[in-house]
PDB file of N, CA and C in Angstrom:
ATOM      1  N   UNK A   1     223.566 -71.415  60.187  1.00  0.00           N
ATOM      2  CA  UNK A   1     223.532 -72.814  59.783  1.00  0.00           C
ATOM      3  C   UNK A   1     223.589 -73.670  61.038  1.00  0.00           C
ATOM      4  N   UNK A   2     222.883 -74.789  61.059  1.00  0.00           N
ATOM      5  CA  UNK A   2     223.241 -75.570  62.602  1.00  0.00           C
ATOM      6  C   UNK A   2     223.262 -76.892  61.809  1.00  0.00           C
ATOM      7  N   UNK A   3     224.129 -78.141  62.544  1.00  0.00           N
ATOM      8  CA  UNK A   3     224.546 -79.057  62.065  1.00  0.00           C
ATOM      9  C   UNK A   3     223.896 -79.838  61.499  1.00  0.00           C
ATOM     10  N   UNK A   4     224.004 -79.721  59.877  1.00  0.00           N
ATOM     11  CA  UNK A   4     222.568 -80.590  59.297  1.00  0.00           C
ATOM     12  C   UNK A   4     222.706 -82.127  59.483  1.00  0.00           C
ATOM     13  N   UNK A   5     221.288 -82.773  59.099  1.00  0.00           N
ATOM     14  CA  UNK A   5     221.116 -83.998  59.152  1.00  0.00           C
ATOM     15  C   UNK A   5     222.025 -84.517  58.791  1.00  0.00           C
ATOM     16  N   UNK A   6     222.831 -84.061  57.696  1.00  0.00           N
ATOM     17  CA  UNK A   6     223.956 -85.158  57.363  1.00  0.00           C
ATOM     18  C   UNK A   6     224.984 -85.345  57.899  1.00  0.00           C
ATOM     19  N   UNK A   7     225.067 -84.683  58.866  1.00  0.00           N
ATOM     20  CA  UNK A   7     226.173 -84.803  59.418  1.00  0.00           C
ATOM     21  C   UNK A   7     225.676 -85.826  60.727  1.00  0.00           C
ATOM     22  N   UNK A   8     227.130 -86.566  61.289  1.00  0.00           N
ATOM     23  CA  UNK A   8     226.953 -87.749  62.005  1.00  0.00           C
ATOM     24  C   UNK A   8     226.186 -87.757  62.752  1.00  0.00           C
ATOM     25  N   UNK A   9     224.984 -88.444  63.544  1.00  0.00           N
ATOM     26  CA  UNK A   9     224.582 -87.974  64.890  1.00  0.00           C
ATOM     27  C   UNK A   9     225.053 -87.515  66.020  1.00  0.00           C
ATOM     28  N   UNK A  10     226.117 -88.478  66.042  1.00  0.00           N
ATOM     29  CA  UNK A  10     227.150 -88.212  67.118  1.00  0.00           C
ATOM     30  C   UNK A  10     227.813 -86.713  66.997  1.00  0.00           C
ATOM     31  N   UNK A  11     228.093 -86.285  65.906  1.00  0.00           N
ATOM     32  CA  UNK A  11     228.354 -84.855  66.041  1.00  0.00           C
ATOM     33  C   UNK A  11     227.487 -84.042  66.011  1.00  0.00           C
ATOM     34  N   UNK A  12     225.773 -84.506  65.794  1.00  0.00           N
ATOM     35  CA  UNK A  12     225.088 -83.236  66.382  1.00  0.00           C
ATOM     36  C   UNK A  12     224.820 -83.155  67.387  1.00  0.00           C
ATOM     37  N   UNK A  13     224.622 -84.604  68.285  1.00  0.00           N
ATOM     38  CA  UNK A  13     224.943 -83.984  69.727  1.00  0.00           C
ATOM     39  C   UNK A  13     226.187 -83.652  70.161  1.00  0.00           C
ATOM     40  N   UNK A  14     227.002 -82.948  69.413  1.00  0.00           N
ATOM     41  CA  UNK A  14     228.238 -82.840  70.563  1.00  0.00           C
ATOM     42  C   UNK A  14     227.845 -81.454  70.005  1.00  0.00           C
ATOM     43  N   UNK A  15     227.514 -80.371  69.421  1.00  0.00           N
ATOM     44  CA  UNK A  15     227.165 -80.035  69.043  1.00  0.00           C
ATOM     45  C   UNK A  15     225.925 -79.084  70.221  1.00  0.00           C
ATOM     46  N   UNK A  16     224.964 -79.663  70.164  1.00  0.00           N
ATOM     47  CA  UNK A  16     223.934 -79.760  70.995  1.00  0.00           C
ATOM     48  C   UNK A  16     224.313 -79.574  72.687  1.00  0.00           C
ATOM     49  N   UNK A  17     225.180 -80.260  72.716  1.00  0.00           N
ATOM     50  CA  UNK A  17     225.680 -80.166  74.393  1.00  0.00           C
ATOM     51  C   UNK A  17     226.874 -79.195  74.830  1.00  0.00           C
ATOM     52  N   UNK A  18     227.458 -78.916  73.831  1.00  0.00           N
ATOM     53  CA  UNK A  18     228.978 -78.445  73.709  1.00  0.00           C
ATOM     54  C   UNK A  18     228.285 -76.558  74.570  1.00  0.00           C
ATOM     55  N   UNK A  19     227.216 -76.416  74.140  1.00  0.00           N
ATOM     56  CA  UNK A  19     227.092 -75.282  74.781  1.00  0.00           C
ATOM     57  C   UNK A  19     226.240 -74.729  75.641  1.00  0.00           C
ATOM     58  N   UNK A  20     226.314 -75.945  76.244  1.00  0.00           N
ATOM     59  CA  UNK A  20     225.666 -76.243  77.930  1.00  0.00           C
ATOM     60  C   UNK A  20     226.175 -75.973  78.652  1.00  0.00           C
ATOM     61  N   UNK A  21     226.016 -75.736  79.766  1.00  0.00           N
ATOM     62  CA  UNK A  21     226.718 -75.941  81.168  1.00  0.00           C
ATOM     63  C   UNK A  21     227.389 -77.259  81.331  1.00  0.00           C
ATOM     64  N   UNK A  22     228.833 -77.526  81.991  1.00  0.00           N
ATOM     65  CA  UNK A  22     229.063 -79.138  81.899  1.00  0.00           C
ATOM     66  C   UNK A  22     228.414 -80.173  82.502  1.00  0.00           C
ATOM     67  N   UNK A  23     228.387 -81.442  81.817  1.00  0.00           N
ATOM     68  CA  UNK A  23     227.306 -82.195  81.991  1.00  0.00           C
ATOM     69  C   UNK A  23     228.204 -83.686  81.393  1.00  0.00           C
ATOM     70  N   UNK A  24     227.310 -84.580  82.057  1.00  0.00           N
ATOM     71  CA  UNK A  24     228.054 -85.418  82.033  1.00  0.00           C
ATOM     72  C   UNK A  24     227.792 -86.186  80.719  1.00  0.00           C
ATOM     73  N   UNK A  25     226.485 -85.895  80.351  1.00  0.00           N
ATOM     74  CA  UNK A  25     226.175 -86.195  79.134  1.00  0.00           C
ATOM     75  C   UNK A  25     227.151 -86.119  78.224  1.00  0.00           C
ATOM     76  N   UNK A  26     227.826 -84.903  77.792  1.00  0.00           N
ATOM     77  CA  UNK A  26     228.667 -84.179  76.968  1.00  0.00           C
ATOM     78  C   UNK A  26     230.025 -85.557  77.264  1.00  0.00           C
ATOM     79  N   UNK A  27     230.268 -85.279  78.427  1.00  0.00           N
ATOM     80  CA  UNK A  27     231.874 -86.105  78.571  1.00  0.00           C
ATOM     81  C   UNK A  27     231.172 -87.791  78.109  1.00  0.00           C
ATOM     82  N   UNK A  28     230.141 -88.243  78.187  1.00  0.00           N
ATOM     83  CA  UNK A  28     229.754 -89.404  77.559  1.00  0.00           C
ATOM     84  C   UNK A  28     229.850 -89.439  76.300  1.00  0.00           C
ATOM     85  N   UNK A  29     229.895 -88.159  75.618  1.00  0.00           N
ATOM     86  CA  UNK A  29     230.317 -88.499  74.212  1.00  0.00           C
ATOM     87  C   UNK A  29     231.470 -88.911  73.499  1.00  0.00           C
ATOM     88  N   UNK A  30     232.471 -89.251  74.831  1.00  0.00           N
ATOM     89  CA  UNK A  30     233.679 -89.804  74.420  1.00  0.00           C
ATOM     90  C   UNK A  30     234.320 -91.147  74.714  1.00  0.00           C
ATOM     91  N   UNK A  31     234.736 -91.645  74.344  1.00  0.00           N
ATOM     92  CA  UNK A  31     235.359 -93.313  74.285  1.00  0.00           C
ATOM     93  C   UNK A  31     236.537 -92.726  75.925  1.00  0.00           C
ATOM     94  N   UNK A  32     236.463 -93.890  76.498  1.00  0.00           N
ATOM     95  CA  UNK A  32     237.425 -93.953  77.689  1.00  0.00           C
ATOM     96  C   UNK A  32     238.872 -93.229  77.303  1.00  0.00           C
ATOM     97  N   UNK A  33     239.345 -93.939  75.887  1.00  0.00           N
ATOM     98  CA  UNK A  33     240.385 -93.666  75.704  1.00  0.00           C
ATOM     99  C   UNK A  33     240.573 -92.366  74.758  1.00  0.00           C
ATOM    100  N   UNK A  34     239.672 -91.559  74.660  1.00  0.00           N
ATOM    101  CA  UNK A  34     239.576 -90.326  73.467  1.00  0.00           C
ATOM    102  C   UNK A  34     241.051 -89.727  74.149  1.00  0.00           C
ATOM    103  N   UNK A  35     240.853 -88.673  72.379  1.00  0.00           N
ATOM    104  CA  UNK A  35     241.594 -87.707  72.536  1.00  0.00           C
ATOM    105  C   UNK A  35     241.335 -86.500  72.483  1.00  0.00           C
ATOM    106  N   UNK A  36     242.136 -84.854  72.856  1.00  0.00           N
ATOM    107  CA  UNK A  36     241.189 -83.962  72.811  1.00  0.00           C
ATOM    108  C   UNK A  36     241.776 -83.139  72.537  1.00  0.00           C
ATOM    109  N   UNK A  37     242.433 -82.278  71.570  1.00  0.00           N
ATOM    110  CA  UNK A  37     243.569 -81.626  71.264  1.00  0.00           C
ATOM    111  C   UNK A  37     242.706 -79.907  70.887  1.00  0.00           C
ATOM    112  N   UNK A  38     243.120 -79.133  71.911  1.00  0.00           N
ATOM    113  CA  UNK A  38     242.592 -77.564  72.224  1.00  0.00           C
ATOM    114  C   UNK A  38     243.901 -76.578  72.278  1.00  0.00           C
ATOM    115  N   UNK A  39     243.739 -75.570  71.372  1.00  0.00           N
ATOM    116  CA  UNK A  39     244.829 -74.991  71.675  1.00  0.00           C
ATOM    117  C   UNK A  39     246.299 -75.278  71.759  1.00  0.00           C
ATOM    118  N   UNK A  40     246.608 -76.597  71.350  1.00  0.00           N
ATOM    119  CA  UNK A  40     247.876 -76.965  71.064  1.00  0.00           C
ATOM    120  C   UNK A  40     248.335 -77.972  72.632  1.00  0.00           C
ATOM    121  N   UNK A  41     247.008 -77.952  73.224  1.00  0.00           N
ATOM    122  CA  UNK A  41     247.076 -78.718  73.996  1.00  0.00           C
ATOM    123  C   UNK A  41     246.130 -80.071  74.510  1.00  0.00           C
ATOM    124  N   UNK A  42     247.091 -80.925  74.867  1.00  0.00           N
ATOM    125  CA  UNK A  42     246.241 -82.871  74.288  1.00  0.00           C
ATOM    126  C   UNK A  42     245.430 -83.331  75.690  1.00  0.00           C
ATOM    127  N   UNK A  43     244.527 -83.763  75.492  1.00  0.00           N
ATOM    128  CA  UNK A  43     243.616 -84.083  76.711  1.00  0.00           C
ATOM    129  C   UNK A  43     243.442 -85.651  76.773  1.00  0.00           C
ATOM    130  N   UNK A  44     243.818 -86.676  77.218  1.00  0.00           N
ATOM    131  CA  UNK A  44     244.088 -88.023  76.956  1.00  0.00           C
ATOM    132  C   UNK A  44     243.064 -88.533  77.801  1.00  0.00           C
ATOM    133  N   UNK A  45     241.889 -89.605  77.588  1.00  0.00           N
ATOM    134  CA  UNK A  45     241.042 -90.264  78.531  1.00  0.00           C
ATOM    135  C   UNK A  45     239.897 -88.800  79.117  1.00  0.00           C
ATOM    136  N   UNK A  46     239.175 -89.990  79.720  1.00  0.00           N
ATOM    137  CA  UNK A  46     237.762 -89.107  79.971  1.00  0.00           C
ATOM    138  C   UNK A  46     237.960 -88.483  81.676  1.00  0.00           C
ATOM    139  N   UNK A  47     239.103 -88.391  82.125  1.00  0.00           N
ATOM    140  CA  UNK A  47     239.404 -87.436  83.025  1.00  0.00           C
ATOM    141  C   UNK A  47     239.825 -85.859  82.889  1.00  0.00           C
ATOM    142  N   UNK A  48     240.742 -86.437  81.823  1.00  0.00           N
ATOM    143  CA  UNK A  48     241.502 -85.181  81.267  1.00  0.00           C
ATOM    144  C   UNK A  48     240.488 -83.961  80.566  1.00  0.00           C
ATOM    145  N   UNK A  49     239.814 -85.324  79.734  1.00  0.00           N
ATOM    146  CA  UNK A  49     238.350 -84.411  79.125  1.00  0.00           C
ATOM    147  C   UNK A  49     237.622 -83.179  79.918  1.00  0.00           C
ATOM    148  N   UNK A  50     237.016 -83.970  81.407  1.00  0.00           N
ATOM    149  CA  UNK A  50     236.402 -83.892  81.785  1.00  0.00           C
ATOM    150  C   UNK A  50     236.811 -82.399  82.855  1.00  0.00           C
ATOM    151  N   UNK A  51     238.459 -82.531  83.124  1.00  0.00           N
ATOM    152  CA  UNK A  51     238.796 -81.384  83.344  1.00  0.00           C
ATOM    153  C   UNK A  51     238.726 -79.837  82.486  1.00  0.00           C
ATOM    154  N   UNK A  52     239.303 -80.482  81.171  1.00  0.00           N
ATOM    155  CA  UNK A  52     239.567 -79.498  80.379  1.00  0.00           C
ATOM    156  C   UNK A  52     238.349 -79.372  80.019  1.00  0.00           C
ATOM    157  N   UNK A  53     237.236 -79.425  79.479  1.00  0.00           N
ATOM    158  CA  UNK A  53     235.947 -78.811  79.711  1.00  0.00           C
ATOM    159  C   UNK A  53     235.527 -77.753  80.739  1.00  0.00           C
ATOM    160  N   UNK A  54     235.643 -78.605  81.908  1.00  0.00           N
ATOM    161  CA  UNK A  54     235.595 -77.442  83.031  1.00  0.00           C
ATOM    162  C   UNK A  54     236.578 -76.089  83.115  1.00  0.00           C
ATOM    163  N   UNK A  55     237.521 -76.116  82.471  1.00  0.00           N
ATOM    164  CA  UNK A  55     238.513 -75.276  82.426  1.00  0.00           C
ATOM    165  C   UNK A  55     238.167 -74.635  81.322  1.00  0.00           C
ATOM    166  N   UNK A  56     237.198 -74.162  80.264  1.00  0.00           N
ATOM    167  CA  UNK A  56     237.534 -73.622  79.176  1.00  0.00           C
ATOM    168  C   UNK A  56     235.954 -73.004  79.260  1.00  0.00           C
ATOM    169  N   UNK A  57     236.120 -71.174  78.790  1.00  0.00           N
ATOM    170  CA  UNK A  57     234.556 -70.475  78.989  1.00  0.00           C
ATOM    171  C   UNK A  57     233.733 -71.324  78.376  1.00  0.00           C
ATOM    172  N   UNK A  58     232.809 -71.408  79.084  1.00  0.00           N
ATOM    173  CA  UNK A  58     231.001 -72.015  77.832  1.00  0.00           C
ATOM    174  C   UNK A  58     230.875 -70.816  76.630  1.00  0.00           C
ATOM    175  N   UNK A  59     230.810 -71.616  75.545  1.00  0.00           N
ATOM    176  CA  UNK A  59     230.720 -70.369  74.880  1.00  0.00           C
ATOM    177  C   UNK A  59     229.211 -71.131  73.369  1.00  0.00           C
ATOM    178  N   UNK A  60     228.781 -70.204  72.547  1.00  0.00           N
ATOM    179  CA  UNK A  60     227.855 -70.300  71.439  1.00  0.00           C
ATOM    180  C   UNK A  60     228.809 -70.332  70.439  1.00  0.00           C
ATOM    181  N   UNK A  61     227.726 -71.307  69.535  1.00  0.00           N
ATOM    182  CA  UNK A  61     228.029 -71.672  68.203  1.00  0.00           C
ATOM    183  C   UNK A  61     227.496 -71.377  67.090  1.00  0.00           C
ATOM    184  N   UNK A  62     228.027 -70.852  66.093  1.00  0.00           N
ATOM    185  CA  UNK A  62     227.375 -71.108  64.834  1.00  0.00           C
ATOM    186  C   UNK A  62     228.049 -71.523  63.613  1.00  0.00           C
ATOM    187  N   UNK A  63     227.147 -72.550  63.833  1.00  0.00           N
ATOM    188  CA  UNK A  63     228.043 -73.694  62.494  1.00  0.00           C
ATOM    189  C   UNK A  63     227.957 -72.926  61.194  1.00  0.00           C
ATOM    190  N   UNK A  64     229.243 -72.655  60.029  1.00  0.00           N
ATOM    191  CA  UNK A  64     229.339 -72.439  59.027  1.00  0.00           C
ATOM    192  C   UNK A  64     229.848 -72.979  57.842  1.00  0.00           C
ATOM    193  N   UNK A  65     230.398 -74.550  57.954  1.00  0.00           N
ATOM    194  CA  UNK A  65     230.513 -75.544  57.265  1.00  0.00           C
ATOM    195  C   UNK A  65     230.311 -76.636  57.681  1.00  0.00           C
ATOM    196  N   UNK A  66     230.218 -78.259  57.358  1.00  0.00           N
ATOM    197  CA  UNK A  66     230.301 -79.219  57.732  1.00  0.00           C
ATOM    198  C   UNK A  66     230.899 -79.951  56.475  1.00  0.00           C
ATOM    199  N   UNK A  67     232.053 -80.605  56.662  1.00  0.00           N
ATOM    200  CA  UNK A  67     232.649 -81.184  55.455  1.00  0.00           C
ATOM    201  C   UNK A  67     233.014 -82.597  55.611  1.00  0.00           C
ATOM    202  N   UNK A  68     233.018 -83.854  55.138  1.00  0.00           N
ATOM    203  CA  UNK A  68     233.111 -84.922  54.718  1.00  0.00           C
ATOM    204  C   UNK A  68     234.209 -85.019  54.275  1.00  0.00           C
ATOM    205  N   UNK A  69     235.746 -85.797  55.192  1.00  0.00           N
ATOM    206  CA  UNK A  69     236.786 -85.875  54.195  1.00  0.00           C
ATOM    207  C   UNK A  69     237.382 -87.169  54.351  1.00  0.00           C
ATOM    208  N   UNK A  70     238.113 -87.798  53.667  1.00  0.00           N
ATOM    209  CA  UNK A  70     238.907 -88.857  53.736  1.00  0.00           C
ATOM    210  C   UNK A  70     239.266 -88.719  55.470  1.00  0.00           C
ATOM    211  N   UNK A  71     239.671 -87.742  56.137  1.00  0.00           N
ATOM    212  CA  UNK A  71     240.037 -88.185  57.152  1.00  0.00           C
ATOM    213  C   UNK A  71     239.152 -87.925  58.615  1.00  0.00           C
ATOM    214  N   UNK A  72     238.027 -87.437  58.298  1.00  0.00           N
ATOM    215  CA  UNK A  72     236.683 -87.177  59.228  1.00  0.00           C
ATOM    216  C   UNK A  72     235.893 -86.140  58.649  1.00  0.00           C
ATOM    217  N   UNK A  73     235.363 -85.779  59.628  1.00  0.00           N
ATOM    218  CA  UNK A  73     234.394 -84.591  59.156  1.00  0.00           C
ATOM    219  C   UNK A  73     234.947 -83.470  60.338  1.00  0.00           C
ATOM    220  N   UNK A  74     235.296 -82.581  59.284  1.00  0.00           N
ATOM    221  CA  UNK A  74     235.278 -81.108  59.403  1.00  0.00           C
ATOM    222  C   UNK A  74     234.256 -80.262  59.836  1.00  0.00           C
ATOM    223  N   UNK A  75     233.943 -79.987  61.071  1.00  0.00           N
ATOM    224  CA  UNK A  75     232.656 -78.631  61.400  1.00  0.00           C
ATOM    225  C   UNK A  75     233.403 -77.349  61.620  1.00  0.00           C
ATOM    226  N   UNK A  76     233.182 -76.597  61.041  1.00  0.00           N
ATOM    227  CA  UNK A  76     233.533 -74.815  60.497  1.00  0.00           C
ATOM    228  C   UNK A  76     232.596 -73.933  61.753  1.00  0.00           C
ATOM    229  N   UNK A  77     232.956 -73.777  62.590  1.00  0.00           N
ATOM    230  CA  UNK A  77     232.098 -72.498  63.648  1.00  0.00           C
ATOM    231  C   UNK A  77     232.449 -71.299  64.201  1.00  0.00           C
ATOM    232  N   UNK A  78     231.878 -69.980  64.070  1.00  0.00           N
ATOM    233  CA  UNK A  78     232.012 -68.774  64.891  1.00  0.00           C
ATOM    234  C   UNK A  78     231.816 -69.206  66.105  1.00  0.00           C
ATOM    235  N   UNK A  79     232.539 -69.262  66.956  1.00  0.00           N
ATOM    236  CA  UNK A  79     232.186 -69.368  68.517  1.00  0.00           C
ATOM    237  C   UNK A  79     232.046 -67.419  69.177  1.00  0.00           C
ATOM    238  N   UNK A  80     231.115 -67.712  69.817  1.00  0.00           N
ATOM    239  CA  UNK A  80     231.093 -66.529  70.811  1.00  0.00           C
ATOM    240  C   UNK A  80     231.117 -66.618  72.487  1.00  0.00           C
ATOM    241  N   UNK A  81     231.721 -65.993  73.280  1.00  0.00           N
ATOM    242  CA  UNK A  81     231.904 -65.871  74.810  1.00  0.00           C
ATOM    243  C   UNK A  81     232.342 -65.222  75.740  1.00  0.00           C
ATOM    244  N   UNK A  82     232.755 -65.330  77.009  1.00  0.00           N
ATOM    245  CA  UNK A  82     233.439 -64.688  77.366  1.00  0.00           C
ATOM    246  C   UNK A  82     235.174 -64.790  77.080  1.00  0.00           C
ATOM    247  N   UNK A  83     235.616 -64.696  76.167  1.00  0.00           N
ATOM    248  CA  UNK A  83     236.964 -64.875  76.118  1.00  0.00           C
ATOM    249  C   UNK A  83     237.904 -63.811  75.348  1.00  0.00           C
ATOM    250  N   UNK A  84     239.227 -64.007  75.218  1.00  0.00           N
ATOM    251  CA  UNK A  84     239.658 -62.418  74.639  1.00  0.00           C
ATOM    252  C   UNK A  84     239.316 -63.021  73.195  1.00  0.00           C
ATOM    253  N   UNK A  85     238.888 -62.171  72.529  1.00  0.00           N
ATOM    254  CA  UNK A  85     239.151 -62.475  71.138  1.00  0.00           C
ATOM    255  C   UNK A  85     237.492 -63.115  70.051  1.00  0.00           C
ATOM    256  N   UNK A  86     236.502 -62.664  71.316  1.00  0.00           N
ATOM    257  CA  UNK A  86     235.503 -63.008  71.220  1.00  0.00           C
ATOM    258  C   UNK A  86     234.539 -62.283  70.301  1.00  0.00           C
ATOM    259  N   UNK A  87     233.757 -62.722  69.229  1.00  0.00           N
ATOM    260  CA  UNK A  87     233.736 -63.459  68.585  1.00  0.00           C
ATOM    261  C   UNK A  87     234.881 -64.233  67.833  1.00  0.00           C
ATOM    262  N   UNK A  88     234.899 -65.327  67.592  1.00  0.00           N
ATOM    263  CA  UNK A  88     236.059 -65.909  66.256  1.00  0.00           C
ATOM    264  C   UNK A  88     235.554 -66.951  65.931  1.00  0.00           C
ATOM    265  N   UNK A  89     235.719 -66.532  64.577  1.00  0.00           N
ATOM    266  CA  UNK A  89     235.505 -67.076  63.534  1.00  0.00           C
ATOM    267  C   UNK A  89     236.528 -67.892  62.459  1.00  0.00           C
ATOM    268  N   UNK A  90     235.645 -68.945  62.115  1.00  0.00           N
ATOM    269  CA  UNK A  90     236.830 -70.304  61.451  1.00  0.00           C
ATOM    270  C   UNK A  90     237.420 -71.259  62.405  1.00  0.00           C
ATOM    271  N   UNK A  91     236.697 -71.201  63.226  1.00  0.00           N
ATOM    272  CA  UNK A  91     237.429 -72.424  64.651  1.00  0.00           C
ATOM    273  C   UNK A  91     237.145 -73.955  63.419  1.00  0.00           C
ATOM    274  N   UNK A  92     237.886 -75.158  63.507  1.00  0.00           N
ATOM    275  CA  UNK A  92     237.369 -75.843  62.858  1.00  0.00           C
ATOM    276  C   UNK A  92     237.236 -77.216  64.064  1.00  0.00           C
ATOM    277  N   UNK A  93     236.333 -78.100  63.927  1.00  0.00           N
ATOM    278  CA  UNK A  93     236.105 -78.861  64.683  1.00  0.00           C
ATOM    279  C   UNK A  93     236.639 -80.051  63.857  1.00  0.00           C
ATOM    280  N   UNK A  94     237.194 -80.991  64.285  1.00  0.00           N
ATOM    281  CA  UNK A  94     237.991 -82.205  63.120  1.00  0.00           C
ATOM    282  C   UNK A  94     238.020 -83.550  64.067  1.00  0.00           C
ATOM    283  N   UNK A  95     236.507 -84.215  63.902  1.00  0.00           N
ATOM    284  CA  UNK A  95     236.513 -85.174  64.722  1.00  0.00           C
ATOM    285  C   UNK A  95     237.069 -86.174  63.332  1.00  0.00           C
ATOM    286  N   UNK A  96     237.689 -86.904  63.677  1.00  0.00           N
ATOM    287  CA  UNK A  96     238.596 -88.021  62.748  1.00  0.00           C
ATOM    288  C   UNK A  96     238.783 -89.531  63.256  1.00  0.00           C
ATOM    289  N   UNK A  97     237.829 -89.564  64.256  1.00  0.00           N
ATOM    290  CA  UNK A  97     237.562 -90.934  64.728  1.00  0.00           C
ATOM    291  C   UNK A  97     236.867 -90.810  66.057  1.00  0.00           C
ATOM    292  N   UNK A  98     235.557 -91.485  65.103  1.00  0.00           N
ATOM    293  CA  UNK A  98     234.453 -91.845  66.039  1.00  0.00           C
ATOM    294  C   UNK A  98     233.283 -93.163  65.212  1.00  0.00           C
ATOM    295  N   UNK A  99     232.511 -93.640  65.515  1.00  0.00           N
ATOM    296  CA  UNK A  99     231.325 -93.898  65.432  1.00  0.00           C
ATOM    297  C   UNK A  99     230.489 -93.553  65.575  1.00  0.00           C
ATOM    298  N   UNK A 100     229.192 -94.474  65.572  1.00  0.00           N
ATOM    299  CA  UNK A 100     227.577 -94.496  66.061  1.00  0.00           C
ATOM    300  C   UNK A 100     227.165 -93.855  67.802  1.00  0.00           C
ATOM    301  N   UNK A 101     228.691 -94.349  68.403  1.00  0.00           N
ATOM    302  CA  UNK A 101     228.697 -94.080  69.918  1.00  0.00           C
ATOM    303  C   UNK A 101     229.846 -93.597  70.483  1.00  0.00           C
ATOM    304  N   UNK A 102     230.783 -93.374  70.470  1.00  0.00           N
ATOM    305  CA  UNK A 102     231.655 -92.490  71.009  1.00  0.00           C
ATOM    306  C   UNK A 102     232.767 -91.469  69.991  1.00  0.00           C
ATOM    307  N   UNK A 103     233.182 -90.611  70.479  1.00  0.00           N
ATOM    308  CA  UNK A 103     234.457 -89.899  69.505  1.00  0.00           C
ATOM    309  C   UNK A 103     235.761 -90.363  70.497  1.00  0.00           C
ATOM    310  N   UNK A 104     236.417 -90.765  69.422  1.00  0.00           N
ATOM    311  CA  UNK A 104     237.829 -91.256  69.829  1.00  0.00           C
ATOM    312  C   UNK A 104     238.895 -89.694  69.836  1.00  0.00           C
ATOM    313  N   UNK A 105     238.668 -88.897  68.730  1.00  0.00           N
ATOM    314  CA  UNK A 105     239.664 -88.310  68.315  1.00  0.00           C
ATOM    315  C   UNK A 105     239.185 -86.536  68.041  1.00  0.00           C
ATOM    316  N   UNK A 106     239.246 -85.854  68.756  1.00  0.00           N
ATOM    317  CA  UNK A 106     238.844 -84.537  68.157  1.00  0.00           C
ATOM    318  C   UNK A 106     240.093 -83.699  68.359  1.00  0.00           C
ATOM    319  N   UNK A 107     240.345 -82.917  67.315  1.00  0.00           N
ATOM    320  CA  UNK A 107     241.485 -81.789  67.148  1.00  0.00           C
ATOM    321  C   UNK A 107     240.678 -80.763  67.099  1.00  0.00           C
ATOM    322  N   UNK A 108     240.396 -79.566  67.950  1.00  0.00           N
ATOM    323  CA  UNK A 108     239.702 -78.279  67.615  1.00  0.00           C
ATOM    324  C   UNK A 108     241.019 -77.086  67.473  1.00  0.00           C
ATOM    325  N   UNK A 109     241.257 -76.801  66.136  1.00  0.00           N
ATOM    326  CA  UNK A 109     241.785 -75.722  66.207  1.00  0.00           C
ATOM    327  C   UNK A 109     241.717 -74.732  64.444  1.00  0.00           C
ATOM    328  N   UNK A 110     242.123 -73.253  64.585  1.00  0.00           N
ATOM    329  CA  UNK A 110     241.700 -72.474  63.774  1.00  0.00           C
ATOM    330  C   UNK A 110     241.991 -73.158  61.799  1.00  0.00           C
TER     331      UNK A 110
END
């Protein structure tokens, strides 16, 4: 499954870039003041971002839900990479504030 039309634009390019090489494009997809919560750990502003990106394997996606909820939209993905534990499956992506042009708020966790 890859992120259908209905889902935001803004999340199909993050989507789209997320499993690139880093790029600055990608860290443009976030508001100055975003947030970025990985692993139980919070990434504040587009520095922090921009580190913790660089710090975390590039890895593939395959989207297996996209959900619509009162409090954002939910993307469901198998990620694959170099990492322990590689493939896993059910990562959930929970952007919960964004627009047309930036994400304020993403929580990625299982």
């Amino acid at each position: 499954m890859t992120v259908t039309q209905a889902a935001p634009a803004i999340i199909r390019r993050y989507f789209e870039l997320a499993g690139r090489p880093d790029s600055e494009d990608y860290v443009a997809l976030f508001a100055e003041d975003a947030v970025v919560e990985d692993e139980s750990n919070e990434y504040r502003g587009i520095e922090a971002i921009r580190a913790w990106r660089r710090a975390v394997p590039l890895v593939s996606y395959e989207i297996t839900d996209v959900e619509d909820t009162p409090a954002g939209t939910v993307v469901t993905a198998t990620i694959t990479g170099d990492f322990p534990g590689s493939p896993f499956a059910g990562l959930r992506y929970r952007f919960s504030d964004y627009d047309d042009t930036a994400i304020r708020q993403l929580r990625i966790a299982p």
